[in-house]
Protein backbone atom coordinates (compact mmCIF):
# COMPACT_ATOMS: atom_id res chain seq x y z
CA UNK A 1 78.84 174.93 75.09
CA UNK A 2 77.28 178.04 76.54
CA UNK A 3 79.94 180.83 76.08
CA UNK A 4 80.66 182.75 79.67
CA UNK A 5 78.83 185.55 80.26
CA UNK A 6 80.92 188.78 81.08
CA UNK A 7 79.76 191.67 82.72
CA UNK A 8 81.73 194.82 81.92
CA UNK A 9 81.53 198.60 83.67
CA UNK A 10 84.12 201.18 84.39
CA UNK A 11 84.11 204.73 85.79
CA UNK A 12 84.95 206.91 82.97
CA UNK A 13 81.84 206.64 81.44
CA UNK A 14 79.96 204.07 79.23
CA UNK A 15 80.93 205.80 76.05
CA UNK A 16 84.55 206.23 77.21
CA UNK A 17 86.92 204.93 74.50
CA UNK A 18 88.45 202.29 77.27
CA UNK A 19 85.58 200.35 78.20
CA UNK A 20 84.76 200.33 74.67
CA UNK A 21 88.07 199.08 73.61
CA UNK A 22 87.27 196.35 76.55
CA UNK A 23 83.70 195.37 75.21
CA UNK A 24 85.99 194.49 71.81
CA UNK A 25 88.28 192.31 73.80
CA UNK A 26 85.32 190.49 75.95
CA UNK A 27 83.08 189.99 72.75
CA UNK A 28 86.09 187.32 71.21
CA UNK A 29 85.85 185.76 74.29
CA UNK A 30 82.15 185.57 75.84
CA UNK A 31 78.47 187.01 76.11
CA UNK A 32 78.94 190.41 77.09
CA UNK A 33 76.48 192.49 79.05
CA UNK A 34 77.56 196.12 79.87
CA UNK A 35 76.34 198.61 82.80
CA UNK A 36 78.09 201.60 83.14
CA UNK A 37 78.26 205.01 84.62
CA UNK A 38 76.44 207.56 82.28
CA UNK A 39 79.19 210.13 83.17
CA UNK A 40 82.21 209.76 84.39
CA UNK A 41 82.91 208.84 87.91
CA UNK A 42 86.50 208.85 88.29
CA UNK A 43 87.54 208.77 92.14
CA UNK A 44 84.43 207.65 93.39
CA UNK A 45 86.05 204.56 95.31
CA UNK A 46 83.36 202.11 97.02
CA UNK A 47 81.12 205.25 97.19
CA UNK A 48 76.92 203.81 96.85
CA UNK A 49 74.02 206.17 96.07
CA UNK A 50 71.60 205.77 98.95
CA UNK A 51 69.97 210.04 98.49
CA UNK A 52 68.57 209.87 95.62
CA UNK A 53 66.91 207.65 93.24
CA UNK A 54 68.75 205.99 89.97
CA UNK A 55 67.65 205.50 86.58
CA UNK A 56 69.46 203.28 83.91
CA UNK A 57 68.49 203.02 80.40
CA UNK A 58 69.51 200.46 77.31
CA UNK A 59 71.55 202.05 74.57
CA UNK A 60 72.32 201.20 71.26
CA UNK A 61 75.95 200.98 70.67
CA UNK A 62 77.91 199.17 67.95
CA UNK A 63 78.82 195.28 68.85
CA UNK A 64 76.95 192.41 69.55
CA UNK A 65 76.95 192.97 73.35
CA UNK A 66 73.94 195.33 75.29
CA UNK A 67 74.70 198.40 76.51
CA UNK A 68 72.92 199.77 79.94
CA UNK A 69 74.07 202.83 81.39
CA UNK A 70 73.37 203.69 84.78
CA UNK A 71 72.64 207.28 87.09
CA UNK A 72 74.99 205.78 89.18
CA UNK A 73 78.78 205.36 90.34
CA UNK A 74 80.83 202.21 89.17
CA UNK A 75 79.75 200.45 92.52
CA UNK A 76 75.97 200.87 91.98
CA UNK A 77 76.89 199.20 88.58
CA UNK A 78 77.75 196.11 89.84
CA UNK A 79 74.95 195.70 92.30
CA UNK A 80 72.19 196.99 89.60
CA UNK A 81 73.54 194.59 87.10
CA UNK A 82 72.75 191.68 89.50
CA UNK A 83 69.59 192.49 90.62
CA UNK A 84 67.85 193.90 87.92
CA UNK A 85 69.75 193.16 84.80
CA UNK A 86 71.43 190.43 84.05
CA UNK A 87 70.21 187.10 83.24
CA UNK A 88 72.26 185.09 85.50
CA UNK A 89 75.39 185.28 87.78
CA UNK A 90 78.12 186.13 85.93
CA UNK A 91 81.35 184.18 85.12
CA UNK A 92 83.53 187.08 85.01
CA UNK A 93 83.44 190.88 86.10
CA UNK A 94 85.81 193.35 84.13
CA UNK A 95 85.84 197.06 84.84
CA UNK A 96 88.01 199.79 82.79
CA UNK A 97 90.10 200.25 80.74
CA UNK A 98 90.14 203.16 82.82
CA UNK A 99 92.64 206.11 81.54
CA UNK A 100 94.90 206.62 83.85
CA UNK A 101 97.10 204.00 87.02
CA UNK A 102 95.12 202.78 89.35
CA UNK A 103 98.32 200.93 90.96
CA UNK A 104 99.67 201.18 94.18
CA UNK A 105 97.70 203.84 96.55
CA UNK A 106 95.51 204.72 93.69
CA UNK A 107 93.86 201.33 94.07
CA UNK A 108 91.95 203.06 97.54
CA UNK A 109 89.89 205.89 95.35
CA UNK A 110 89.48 204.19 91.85
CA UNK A 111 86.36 203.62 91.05
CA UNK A 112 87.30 201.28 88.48
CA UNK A 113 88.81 198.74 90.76
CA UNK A 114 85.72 199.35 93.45
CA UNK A 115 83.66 197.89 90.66
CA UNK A 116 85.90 195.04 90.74
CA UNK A 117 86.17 194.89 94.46
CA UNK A 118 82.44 195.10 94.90
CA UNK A 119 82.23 191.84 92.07
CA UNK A 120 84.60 189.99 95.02
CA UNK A 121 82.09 190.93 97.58
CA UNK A 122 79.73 188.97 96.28
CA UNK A 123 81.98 185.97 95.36
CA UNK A 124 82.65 187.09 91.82
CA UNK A 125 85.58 186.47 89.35
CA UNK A 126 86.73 190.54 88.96
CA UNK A 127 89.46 192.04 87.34
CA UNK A 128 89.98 195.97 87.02
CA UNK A 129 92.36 196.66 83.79
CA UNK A 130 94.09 200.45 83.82
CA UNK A 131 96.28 201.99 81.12
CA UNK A 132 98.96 204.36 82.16
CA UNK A 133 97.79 206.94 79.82
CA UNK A 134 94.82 209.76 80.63
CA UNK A 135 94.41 210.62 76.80
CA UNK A 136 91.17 210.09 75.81
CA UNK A 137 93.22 208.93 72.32
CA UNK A 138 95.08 206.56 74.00
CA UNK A 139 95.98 203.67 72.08
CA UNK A 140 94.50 200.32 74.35
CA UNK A 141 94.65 197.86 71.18
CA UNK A 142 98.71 197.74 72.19
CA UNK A 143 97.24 195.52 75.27
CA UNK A 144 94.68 193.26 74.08
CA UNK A 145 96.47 190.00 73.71
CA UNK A 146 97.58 190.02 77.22
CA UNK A 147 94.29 191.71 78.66
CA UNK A 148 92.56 188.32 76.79
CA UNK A 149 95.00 185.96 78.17
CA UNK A 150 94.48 187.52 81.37
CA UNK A 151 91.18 186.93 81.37
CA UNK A 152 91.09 183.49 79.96
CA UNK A 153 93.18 182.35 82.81
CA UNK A 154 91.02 183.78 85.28
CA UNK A 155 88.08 182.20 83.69
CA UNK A 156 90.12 178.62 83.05
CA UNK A 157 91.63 179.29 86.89
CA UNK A 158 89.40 180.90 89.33
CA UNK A 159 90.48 183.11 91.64
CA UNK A 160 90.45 182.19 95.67
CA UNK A 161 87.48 183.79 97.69
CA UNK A 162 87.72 187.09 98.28
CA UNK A 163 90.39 188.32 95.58
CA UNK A 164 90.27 189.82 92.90
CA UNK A 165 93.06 191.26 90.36
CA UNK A 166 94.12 194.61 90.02
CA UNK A 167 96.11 195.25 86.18
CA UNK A 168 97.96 198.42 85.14
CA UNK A 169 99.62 198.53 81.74
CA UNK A 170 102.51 200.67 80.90
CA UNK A 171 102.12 203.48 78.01
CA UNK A 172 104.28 202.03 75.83
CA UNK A 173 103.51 199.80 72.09
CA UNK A 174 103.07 196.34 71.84
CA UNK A 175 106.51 194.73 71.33
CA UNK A 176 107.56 197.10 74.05
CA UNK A 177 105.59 195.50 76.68
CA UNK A 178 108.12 192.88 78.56
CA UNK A 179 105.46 190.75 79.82
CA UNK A 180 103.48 190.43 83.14
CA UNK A 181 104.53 190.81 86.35
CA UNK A 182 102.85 189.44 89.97
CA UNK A 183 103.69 192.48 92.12
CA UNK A 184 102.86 193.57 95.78
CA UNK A 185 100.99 196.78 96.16
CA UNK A 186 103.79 199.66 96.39
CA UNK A 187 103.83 201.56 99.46
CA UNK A 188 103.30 204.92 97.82
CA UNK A 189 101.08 208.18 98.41
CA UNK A 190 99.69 211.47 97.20
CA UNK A 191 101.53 214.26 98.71
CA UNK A 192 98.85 216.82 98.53
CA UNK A 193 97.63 220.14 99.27
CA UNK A 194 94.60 222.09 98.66
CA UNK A 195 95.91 225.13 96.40
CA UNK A 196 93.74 228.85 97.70
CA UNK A 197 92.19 231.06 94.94
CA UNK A 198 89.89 233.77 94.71
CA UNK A 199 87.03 233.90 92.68
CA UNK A 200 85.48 237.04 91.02
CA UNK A 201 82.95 237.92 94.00
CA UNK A 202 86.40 237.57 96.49
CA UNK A 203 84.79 234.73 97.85
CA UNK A 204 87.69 231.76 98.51
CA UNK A 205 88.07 228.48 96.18
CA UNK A 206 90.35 225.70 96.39
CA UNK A 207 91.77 223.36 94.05
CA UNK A 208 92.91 219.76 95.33
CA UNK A 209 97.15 219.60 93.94
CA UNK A 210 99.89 217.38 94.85
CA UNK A 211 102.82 214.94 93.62
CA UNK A 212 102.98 210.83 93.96
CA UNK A 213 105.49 209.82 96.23
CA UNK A 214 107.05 206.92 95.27
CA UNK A 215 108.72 205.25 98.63
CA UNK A 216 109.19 201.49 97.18
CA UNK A 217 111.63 201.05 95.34
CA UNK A 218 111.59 197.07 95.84
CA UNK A 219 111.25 194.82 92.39
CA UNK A 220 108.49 193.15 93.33
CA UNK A 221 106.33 196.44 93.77
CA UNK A 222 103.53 197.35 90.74
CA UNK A 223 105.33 200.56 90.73
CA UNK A 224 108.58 199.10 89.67
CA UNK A 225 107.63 196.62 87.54
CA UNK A 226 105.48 199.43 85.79
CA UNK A 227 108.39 201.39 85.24
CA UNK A 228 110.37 199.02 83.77
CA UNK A 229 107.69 197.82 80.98
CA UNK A 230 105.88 194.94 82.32
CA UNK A 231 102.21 195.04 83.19
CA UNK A 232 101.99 194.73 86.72
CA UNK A 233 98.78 192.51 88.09
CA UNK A 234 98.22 192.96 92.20
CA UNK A 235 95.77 190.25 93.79
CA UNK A 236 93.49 192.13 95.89
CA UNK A 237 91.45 191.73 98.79
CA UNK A 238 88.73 193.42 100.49
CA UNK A 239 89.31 191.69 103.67
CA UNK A 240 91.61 194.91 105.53
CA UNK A 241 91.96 193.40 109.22
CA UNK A 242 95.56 193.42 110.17
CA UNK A 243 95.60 190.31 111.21
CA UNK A 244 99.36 190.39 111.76
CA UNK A 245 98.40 192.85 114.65
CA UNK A 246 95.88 190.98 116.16
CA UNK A 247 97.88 188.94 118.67
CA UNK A 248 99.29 191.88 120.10
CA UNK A 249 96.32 193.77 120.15
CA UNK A 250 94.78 190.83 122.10
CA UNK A 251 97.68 191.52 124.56
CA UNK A 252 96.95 195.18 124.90
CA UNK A 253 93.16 195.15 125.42
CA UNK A 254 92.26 192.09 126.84
């Protein structure tokens, strides 16, 4: 049987030791193809490049997979894999491991899960896997048996239209890990502020600063679970209308 073919991208960079890590996990499991960012692109979100042009070029990189790394942002990724890379559709989209959460509010500016996202768009299996740890000596083999079963289920089970799975894994070792956890998205935020310095010249800089405010505090919340050792997975969807709201809005304005 033809093993499933697996495309894998991130935004920390294609030589970043978490999608590296992930290109271990994927080979055991299918044919991997890999387009990346060639630097990192943390905090991009859904951003596209549309002002200038992109270049991508294959790399040689230990494993059995290919390696493709792209002038581009974790988005542009996705959509240059299809169209000019890959041999067919994919059965499965993966994009990290990124360092650092991507749960809760986070899920808005990550690149990482916009790669994902962008995968649902166009009717793809996706998952975005994020460790809870920025070191770039972070220690992602403590999460590969459950980032494979992951995975396999998805692949086994497919995921409804439109949705796609969001997966943040606790810094902690293996038989520390409690299990997974189904979660909401927490209703958190970034508290922030833009921090006012002068440079040499006196000419003003500023430096972006805040805190995460944690405001859920509910046990089904990706936050919680987090916090208590389980790997928290949030199904996504790119569909935002409110359509809770919709009634009444009907009410107001027509």
């Amino acid at each position: 049987m033809q093993r499933p073919l697996i495309l894998v991208t991130n935004d920390d960079g294609i030589t970043a030791p978490g999608i590296r890590n992930l290109v271990e996990f994927m080979n055991e499991i299918g044919e991997v193809v890999v387009v990346a960012p060639n630097s990192p692109q943390s905090g991009q979100g859904h951003a596209i490049t549309i002002n200038q042009t992109l270049t991508f070029e294959e790399i040689n990189l230990e494993g059995p997979q290919k390696d493709f790394s792209l002038s581009g942002t974790p988005v542009d990724c996705v959509k240059f894999a299809l169209d000019k890379i890959l041999p067919r559709r994919p059965d499965l989209v993966v994009s990290g491991i990124n360092h650092g959460a991507n749960s809760s509010i986070n899920v808005i500016y990550s690149g990482t899960m916009s790669a994902a996202v962008e995968a649902g768009v166009e009717g793809l299996q996706a998952i975005g896997f994020s460790l809870l740890d920025f070191s770039w000596d972070a220690d992602f083999l403590q999460a590969k048996e459950q980032i494979q079963r992951i995975v396999k289920k998805v692949l086994e089970n497919p995921l409804p239209k439109g949705v796609v799975l969001n997966v943040n894994i606790p810094k902690l070792n293996k038989e520390e890990i409690k299990g997974i956890k189904v979660c909401k998205q927490a209703d958190a935020k970034w508290e922030e502020n833009f921090d006012e310095r002068i440079n040499p010249h006196g000419k003003k800089y500023y430096w972006l600063t805040g805190y995460f405010n944690n405001m859920d505090k509910s046990e089904d919340a990706d936050e919680t679970a987090l916090s208590e050792g389980y790997i928290s997975v949030v199904p996504v969807k790119f569909d935002l209308t409110a359509y809770e709201y919709m009634h009444d809005l009907k009410g107001l304005l027509e």
